[in-house]
N, C-alpha and C. Protein backbone atom coordinates (compact mmCIF):
# COMPACT_ATOMS: atom_id res chain seq x y z
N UNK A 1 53.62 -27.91 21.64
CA UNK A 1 52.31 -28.12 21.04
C UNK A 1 51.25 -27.95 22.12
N UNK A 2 50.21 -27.05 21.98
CA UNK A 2 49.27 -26.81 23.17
C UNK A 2 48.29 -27.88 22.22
N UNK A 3 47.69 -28.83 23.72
CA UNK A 3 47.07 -29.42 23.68
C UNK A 3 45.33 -28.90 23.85
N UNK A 4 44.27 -28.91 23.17
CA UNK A 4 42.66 -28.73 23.80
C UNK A 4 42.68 -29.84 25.10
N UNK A 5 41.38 -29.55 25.77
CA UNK A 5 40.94 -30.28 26.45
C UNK A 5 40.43 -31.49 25.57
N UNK A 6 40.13 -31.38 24.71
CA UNK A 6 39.13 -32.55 23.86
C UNK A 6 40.63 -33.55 23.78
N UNK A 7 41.91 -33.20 22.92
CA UNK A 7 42.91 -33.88 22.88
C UNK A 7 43.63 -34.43 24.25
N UNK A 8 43.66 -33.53 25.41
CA UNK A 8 44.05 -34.18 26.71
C UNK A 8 42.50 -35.51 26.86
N UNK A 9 41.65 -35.24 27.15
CA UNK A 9 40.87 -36.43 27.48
C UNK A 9 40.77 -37.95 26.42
N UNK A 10 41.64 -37.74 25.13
CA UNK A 10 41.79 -38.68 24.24
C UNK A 10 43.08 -39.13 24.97
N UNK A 11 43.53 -38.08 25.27
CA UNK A 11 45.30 -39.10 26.24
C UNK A 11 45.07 -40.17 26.94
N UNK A 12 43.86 -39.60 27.95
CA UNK A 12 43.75 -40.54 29.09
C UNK A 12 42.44 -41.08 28.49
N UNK A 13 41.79 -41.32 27.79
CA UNK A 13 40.64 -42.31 27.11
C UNK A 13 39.63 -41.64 28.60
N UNK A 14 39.53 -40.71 28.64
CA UNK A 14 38.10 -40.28 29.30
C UNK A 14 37.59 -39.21 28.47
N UNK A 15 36.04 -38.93 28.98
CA UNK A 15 35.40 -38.07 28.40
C UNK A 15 35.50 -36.51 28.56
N UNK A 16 35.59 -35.67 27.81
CA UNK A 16 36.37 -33.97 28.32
C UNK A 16 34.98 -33.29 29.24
N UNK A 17 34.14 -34.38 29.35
CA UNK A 17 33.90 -33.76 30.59
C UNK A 17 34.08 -33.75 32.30
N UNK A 18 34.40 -35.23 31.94
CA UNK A 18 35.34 -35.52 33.09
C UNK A 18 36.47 -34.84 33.34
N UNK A 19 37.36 -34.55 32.33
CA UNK A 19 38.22 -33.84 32.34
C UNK A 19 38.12 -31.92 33.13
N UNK A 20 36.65 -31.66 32.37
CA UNK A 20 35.97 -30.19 33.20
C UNK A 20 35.84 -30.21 34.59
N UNK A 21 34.87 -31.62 34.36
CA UNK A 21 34.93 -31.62 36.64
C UNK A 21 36.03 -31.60 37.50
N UNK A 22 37.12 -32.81 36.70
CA UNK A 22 38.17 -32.54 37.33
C UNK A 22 38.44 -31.06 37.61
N UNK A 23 38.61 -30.33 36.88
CA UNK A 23 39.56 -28.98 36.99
C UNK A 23 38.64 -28.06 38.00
N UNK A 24 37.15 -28.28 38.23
CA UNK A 24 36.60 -27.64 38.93
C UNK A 24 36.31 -28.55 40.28
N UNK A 25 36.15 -29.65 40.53
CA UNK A 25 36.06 -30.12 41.34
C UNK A 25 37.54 -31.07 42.07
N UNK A 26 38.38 -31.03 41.25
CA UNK A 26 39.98 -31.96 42.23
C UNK A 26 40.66 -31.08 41.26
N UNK A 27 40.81 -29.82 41.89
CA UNK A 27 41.94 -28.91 41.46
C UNK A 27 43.39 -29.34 41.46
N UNK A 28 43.68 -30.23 42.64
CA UNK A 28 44.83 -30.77 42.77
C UNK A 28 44.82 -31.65 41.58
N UNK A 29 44.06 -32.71 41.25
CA UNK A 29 44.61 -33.95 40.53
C UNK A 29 44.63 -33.04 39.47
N UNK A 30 44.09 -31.80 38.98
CA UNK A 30 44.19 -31.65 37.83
C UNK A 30 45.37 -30.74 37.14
N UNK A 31 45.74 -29.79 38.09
CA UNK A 31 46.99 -29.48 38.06
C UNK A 31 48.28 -30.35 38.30
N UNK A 32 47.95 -31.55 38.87
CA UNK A 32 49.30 -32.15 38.64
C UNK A 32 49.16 -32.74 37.06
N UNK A 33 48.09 -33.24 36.39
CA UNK A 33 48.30 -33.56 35.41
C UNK A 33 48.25 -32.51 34.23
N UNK A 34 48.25 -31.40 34.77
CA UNK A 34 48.73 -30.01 33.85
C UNK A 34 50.43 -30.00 33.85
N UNK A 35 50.88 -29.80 35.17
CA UNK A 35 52.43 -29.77 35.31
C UNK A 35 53.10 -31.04 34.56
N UNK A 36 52.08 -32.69 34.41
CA UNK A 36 52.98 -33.74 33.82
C UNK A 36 53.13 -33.34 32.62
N UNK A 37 51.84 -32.96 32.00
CA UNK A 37 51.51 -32.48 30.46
C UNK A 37 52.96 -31.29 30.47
N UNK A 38 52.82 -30.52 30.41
CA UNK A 38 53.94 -29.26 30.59
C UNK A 38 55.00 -30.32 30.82
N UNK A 39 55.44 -31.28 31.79
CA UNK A 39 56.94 -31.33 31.18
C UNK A 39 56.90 -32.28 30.26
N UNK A 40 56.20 -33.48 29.63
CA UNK A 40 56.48 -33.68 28.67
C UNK A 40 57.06 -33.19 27.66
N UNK A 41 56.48 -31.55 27.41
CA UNK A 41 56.53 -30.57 26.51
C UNK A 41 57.86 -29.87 26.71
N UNK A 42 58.11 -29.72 27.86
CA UNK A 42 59.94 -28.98 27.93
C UNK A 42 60.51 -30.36 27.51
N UNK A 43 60.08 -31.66 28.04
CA UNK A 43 61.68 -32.62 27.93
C UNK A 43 61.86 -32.49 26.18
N UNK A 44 60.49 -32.76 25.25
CA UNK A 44 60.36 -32.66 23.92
C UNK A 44 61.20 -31.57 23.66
N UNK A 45 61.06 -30.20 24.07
CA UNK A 45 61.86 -29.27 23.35
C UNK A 45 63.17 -29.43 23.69
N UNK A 46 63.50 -28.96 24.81
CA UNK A 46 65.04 -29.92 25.32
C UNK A 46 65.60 -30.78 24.35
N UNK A 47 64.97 -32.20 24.02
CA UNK A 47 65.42 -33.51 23.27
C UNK A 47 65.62 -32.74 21.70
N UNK A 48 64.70 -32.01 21.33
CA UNK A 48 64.94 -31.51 19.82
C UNK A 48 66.16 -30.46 19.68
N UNK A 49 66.45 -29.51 21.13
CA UNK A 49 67.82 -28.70 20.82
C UNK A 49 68.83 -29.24 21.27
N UNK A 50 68.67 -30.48 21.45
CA UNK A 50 69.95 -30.97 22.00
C UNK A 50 70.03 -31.93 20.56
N UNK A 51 68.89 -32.29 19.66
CA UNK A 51 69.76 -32.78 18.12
C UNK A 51 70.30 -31.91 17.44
N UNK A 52 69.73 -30.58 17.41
CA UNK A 52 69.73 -29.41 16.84
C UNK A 52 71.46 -28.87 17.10
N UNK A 53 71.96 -29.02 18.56
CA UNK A 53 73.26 -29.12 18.57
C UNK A 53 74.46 -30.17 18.27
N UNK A 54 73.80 -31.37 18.25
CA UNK A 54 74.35 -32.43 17.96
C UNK A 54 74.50 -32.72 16.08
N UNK A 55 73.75 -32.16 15.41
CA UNK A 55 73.61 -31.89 14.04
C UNK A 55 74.82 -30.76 13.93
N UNK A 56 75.06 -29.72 14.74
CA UNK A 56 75.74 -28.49 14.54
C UNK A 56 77.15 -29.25 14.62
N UNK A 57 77.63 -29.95 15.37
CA UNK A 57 78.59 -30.80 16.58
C UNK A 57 79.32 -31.29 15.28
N UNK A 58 78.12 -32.21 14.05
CA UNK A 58 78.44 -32.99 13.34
C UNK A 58 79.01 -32.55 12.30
N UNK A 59 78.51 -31.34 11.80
CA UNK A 59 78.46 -30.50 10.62
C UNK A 59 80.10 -29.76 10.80
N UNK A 60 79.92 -29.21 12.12
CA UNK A 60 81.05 -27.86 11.76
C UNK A 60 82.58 -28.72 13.16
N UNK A 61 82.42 -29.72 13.73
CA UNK A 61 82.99 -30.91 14.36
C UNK A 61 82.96 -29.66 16.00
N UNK A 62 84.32 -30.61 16.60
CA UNK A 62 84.60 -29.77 17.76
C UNK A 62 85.65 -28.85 18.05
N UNK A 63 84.87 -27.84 18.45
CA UNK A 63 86.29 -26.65 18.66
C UNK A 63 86.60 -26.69 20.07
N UNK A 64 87.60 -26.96 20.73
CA UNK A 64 87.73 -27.39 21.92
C UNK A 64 88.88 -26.61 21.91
């Protein structure tokens, strides 16, 4: 799910313009909280294909 800036600054309860300075003025802080955002988003997809196989697991059992 791509997030706006308007929805990232509701994450952290600041204003998206704070959120603008950041990215132009503390490039660092703001890319690390780009990379946290981003893995939230892999562990989420990860966690959903790993039910997605665990549903398969259940359905058709184990072929071992």
């Amino acid at each position: 799910m791509k997030l706006t800036q308007q929805d990232m600054a509701r994450l952290f309860d600041i204003d998206p313009r704070t959120l603008r300075n950041w990215r132009k003025d503390k490039p660092f802080l703001y890319a690390t909280i780009m990379k946290g955002l981003s893995f939230d988003e892999i562990v989420e997809a990860q966690k959903e294909s790993y039910e997605k196989v665990k549903e398969l697991q259940e359905k058709y059992g184990n072929s071992k």
